[in-house]
PDB file of N, CA and C in Angstrom:
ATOM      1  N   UNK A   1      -0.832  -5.072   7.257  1.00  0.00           N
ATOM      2  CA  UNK A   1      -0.567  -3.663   7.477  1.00  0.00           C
ATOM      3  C   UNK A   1      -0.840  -3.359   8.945  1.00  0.00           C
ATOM      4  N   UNK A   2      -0.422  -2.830   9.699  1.00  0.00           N
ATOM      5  CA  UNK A   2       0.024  -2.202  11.037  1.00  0.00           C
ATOM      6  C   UNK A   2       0.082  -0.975  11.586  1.00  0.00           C
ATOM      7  N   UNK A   3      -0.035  -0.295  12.487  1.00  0.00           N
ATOM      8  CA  UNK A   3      -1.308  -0.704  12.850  1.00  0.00           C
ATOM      9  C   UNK A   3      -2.784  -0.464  11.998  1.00  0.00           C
ATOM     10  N   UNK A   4      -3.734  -1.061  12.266  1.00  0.00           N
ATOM     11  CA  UNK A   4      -5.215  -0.878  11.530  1.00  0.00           C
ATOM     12  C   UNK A   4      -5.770  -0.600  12.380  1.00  0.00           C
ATOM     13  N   UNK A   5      -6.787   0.681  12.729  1.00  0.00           N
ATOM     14  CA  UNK A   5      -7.121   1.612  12.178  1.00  0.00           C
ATOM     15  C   UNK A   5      -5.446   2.412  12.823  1.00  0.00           C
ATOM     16  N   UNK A   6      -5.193   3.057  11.712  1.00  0.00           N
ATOM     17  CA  UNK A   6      -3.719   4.511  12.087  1.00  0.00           C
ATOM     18  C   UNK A   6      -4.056   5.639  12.271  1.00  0.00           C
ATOM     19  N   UNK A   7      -3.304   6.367  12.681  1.00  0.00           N
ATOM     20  CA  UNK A   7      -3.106   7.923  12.571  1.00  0.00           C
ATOM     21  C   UNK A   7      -2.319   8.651  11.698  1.00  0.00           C
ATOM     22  N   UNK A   8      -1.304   8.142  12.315  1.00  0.00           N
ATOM     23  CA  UNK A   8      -0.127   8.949  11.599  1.00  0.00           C
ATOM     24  C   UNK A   8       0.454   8.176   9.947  1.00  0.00           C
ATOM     25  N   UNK A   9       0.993   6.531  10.166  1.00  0.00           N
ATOM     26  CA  UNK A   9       1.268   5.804   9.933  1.00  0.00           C
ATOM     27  C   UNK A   9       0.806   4.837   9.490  1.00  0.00           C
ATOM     28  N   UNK A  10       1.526   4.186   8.450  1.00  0.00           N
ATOM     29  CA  UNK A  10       1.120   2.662   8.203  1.00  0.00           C
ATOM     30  C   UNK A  10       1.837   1.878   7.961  1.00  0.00           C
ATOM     31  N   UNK A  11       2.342   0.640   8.386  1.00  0.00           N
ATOM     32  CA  UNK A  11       3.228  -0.148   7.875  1.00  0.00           C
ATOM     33  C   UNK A  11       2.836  -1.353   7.326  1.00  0.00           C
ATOM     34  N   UNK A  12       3.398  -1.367   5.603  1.00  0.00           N
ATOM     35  CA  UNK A  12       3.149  -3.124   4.614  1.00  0.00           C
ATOM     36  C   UNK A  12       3.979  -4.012   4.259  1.00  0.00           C
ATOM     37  N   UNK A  13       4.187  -5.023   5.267  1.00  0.00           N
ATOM     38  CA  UNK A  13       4.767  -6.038   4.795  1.00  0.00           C
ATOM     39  C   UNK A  13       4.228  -6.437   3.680  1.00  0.00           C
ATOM     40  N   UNK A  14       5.627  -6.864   2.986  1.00  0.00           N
ATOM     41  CA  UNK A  14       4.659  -7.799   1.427  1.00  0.00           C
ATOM     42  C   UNK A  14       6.473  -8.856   1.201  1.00  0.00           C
ATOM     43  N   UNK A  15       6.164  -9.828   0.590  1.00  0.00           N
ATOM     44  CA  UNK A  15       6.994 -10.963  -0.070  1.00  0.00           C
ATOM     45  C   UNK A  15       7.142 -11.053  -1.543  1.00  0.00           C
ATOM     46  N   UNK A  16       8.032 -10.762  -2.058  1.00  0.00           N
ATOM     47  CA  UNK A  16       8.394 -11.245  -3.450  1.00  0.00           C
ATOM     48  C   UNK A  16       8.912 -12.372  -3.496  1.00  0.00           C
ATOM     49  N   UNK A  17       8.685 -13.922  -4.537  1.00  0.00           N
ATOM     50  CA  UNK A  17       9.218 -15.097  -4.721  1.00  0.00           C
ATOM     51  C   UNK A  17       9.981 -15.040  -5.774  1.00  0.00           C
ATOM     52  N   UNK A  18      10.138 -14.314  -6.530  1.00  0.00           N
ATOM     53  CA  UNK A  18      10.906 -14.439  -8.428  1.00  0.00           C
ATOM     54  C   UNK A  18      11.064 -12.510  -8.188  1.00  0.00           C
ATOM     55  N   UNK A  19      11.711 -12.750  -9.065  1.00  0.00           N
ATOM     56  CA  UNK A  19      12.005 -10.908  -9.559  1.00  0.00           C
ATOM     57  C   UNK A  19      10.659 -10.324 -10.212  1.00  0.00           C
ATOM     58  N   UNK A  20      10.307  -9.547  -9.802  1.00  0.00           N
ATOM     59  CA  UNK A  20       9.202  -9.020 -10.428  1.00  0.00           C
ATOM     60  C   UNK A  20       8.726  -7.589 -10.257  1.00  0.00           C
ATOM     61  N   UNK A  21       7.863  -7.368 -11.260  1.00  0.00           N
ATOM     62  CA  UNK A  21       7.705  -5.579 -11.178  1.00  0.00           C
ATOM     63  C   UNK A  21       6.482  -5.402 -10.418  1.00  0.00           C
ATOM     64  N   UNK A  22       6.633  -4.647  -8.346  1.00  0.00           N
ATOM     65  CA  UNK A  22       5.646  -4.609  -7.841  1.00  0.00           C
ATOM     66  C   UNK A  22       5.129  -2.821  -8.012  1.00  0.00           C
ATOM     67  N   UNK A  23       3.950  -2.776  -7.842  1.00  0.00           N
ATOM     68  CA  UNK A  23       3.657  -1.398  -7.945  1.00  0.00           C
ATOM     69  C   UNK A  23       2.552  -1.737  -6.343  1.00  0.00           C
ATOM     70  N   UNK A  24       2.868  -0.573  -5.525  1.00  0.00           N
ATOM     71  CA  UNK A  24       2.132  -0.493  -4.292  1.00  0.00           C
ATOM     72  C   UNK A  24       1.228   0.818  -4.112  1.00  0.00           C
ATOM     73  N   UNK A  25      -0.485   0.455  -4.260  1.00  0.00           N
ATOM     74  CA  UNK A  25      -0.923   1.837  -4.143  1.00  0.00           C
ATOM     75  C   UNK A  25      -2.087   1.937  -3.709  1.00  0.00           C
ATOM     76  N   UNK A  26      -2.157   3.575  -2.930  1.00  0.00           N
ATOM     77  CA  UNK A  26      -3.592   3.712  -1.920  1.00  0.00           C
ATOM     78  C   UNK A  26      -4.924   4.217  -2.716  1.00  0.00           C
ATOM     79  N   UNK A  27      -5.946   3.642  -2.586  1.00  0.00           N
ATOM     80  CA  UNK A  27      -7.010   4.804  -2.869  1.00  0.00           C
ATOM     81  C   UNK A  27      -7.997   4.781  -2.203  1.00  0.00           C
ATOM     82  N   UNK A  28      -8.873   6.063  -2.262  1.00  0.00           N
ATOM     83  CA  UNK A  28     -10.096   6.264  -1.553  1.00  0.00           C
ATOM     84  C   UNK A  28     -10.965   5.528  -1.578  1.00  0.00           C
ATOM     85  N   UNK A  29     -12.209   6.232  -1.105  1.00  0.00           N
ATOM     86  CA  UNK A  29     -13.661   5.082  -0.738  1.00  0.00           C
ATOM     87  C   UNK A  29     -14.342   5.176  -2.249  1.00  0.00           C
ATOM     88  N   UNK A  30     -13.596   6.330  -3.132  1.00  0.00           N
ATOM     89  CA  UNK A  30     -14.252   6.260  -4.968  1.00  0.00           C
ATOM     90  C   UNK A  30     -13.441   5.521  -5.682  1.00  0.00           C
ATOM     91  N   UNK A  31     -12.434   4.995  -4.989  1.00  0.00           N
ATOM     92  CA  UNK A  31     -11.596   4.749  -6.109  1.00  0.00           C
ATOM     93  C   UNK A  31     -10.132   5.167  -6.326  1.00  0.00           C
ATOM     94  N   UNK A  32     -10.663   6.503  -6.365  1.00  0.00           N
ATOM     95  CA  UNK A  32      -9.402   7.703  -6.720  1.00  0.00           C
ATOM     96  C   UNK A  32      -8.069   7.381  -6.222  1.00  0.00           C
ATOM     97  N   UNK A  33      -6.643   6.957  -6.621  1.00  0.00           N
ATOM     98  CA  UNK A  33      -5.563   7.085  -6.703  1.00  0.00           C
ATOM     99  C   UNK A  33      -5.057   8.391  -5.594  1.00  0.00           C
ATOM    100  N   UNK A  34      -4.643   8.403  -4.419  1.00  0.00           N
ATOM    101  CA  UNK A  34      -4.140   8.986  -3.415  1.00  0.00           C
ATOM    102  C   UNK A  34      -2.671   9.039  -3.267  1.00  0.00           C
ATOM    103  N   UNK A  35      -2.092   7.786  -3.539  1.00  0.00           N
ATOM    104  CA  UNK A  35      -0.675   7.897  -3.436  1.00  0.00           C
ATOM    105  C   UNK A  35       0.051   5.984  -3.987  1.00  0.00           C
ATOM    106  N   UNK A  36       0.956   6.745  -4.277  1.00  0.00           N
ATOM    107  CA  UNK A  36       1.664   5.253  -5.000  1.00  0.00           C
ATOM    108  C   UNK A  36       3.208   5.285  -3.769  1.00  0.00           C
ATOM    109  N   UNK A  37       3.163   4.170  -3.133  1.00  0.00           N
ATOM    110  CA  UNK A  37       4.294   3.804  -2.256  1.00  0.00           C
ATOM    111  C   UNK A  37       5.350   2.765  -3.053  1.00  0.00           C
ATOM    112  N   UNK A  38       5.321   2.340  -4.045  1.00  0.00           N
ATOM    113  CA  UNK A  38       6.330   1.798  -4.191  1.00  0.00           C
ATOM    114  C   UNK A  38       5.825   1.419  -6.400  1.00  0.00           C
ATOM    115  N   UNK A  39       6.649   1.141  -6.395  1.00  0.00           N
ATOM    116  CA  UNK A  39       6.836   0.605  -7.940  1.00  0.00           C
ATOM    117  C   UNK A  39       7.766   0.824  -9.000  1.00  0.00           C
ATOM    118  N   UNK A  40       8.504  -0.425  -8.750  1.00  0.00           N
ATOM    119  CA  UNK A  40      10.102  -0.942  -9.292  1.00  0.00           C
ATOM    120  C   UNK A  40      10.050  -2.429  -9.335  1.00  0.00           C
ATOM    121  N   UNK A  41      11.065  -2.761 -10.297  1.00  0.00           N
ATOM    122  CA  UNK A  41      11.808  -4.725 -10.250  1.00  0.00           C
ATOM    123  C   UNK A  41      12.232  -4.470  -8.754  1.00  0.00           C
ATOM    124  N   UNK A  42      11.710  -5.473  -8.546  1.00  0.00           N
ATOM    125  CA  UNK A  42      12.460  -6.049  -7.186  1.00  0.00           C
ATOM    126  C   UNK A  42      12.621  -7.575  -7.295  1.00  0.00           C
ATOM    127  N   UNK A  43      14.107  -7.732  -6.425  1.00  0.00           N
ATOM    128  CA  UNK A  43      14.430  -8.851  -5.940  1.00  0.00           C
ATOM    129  C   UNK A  43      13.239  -9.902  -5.296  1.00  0.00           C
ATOM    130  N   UNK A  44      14.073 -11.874  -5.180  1.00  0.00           N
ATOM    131  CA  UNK A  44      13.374 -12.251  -4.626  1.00  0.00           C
ATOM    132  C   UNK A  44      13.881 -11.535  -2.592  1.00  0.00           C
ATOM    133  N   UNK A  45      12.579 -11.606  -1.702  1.00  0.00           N
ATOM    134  CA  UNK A  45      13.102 -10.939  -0.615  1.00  0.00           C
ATOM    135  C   UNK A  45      11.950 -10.355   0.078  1.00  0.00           C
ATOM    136  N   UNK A  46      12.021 -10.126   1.458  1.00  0.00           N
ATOM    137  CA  UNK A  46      10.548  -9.332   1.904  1.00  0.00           C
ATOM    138  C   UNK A  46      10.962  -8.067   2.157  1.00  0.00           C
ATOM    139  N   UNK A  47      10.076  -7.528   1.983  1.00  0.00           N
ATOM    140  CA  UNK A  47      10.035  -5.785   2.126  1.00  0.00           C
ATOM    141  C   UNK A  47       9.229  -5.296   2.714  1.00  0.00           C
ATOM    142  N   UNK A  48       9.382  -3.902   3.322  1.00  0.00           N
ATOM    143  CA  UNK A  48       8.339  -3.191   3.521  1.00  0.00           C
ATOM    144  C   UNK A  48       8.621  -1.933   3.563  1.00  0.00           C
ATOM    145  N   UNK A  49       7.354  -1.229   3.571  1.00  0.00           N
ATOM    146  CA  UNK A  49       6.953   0.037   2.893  1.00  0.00           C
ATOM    147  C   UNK A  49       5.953   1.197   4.236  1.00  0.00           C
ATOM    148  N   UNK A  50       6.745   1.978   4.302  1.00  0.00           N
ATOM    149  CA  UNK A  50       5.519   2.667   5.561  1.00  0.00           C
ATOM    150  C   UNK A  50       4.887   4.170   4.791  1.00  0.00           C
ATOM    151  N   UNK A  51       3.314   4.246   4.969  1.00  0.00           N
ATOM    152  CA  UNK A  51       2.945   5.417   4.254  1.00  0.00           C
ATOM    153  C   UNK A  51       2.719   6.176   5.653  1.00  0.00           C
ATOM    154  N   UNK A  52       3.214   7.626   5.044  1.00  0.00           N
ATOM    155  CA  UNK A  52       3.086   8.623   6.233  1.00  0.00           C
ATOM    156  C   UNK A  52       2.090   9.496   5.288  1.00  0.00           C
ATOM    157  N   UNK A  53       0.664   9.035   5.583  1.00  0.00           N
ATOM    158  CA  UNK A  53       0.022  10.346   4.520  1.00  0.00           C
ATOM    159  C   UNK A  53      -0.631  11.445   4.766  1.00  0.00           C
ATOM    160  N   UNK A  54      -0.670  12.470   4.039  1.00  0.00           N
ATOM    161  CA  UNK A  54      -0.439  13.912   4.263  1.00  0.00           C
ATOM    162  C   UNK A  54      -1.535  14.437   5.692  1.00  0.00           C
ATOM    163  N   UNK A  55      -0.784  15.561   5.996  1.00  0.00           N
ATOM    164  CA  UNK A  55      -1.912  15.904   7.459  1.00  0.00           C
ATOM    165  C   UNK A  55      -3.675  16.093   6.769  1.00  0.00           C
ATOM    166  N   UNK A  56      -3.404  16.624   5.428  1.00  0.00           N
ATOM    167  CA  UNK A  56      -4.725  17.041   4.946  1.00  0.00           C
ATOM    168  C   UNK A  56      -5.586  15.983   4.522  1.00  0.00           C
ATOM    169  N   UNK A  57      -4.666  14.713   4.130  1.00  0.00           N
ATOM    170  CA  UNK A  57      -5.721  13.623   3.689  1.00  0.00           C
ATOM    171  C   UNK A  57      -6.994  12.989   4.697  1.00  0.00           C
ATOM    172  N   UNK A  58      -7.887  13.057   4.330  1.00  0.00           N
ATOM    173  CA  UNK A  58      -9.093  13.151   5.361  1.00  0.00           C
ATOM    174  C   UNK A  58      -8.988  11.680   6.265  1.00  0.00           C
ATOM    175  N   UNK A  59      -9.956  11.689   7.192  1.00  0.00           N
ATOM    176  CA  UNK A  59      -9.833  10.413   8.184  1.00  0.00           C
ATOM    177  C   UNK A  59     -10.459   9.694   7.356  1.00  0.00           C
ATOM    178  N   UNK A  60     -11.007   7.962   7.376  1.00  0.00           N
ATOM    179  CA  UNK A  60     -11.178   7.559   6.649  1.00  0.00           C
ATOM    180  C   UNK A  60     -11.109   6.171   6.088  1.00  0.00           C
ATOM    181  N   UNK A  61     -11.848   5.520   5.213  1.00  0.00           N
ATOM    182  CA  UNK A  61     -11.318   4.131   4.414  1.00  0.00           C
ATOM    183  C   UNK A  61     -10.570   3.899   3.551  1.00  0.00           C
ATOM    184  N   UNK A  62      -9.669   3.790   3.439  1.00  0.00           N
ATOM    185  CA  UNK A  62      -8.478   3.645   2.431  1.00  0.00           C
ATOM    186  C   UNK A  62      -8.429   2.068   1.864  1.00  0.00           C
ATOM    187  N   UNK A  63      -7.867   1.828   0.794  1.00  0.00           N
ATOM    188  CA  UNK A  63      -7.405   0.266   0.113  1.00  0.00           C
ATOM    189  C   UNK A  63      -6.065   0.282  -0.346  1.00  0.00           C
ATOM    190  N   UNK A  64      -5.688  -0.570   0.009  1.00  0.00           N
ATOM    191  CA  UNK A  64      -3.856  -0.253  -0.266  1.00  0.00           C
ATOM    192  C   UNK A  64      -4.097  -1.580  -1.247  1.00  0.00           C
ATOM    193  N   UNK A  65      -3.718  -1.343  -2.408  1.00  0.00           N
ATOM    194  CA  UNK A  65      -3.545  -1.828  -3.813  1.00  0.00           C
ATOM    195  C   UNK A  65      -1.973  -2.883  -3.940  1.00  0.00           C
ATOM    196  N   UNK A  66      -1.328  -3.978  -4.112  1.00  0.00           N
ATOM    197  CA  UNK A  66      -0.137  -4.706  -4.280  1.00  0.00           C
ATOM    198  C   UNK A  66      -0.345  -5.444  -5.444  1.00  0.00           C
ATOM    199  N   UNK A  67       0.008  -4.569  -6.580  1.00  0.00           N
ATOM    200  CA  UNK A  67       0.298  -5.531  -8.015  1.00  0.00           C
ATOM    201  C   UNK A  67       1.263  -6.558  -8.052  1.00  0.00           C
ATOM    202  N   UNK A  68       2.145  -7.472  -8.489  1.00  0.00           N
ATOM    203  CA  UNK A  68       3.111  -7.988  -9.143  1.00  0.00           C
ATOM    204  C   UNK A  68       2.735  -7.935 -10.428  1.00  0.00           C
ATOM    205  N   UNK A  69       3.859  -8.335 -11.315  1.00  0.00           N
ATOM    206  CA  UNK A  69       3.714  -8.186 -12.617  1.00  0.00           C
ATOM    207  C   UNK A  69       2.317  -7.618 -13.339  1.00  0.00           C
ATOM    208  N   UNK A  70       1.844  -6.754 -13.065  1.00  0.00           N
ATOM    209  CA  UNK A  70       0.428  -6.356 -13.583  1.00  0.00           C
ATOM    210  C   UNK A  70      -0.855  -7.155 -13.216  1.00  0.00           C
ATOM    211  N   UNK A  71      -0.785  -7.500 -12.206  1.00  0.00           N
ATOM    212  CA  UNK A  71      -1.656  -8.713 -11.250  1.00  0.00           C
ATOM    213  C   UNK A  71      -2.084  -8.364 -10.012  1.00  0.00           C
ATOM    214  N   UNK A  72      -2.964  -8.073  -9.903  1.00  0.00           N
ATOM    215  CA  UNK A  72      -3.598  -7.586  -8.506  1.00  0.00           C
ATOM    216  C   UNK A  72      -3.418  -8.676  -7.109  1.00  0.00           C
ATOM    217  N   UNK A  73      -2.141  -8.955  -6.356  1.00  0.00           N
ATOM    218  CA  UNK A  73      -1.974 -10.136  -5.401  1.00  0.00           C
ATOM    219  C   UNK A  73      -2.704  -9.935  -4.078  1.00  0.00           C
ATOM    220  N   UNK A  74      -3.212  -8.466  -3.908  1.00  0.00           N
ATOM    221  CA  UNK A  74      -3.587  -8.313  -2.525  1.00  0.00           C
ATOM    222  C   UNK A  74      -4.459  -7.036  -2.619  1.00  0.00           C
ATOM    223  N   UNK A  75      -5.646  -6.963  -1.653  1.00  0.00           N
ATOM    224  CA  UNK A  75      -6.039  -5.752  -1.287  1.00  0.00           C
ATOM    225  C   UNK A  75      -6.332  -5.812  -0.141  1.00  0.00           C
ATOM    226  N   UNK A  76      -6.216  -4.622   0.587  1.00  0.00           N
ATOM    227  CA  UNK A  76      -6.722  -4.484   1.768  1.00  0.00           C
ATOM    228  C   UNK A  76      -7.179  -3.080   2.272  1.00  0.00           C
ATOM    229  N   UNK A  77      -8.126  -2.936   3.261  1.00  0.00           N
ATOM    230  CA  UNK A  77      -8.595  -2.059   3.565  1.00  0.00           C
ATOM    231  C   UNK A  77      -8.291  -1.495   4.687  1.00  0.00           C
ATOM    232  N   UNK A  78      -7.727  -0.278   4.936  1.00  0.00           N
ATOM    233  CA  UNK A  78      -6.935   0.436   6.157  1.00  0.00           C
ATOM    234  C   UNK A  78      -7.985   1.609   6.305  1.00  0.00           C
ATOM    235  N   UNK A  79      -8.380   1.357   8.067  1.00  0.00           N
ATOM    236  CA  UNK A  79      -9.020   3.219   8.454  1.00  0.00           C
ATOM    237  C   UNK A  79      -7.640   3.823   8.847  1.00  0.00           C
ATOM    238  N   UNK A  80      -8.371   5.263   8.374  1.00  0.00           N
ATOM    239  CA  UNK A  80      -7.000   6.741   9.216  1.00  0.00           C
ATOM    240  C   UNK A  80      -8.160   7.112  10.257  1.00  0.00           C
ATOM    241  N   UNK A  81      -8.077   7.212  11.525  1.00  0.00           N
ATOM    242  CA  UNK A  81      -8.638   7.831  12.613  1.00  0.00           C
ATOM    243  C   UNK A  81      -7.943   9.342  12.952  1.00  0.00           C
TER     244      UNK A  81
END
């Protein structure tokens, strides 16, 4: 994800190998569900996904969540400055 720590922006590369159902999603430093960027079948193919999140969402530690098929493949942790 790109840049780390953001402002405005974020950009997630991610790779699919087989067709599969990805679901892409942010949450806070509790936990809490903030925003879902992506979740559909997708092709094999790379993609990406840019979150523009809201002016009000606070500065901060975020975890951007990348399921495949109901499988947790990635987490990572993004600051908003």
């Amino acid at each position: 994800a790109s840049p780390n720590p953001f402002t405005d922006h974020i950009e997630i590369n991610y790779g699919v190998f087989q067709k599969a159902k990805v679901a892409i999603s942010v949450y806070d430093i509790r936990g809490q569900k903030v925003a879902t960027l992506d979740e559909r079948m997708l092709d094999p193919e790379k993609y990406s996904v840019l979150w523009n999140p809201h002016r009000n969402l606070p500065k901060g530690h975020y975890f951007i969540s990348i399921m495949i098929n109901d499988l947790q493949v990635h987490y990572l942790k993004v600051i908003r400055q």
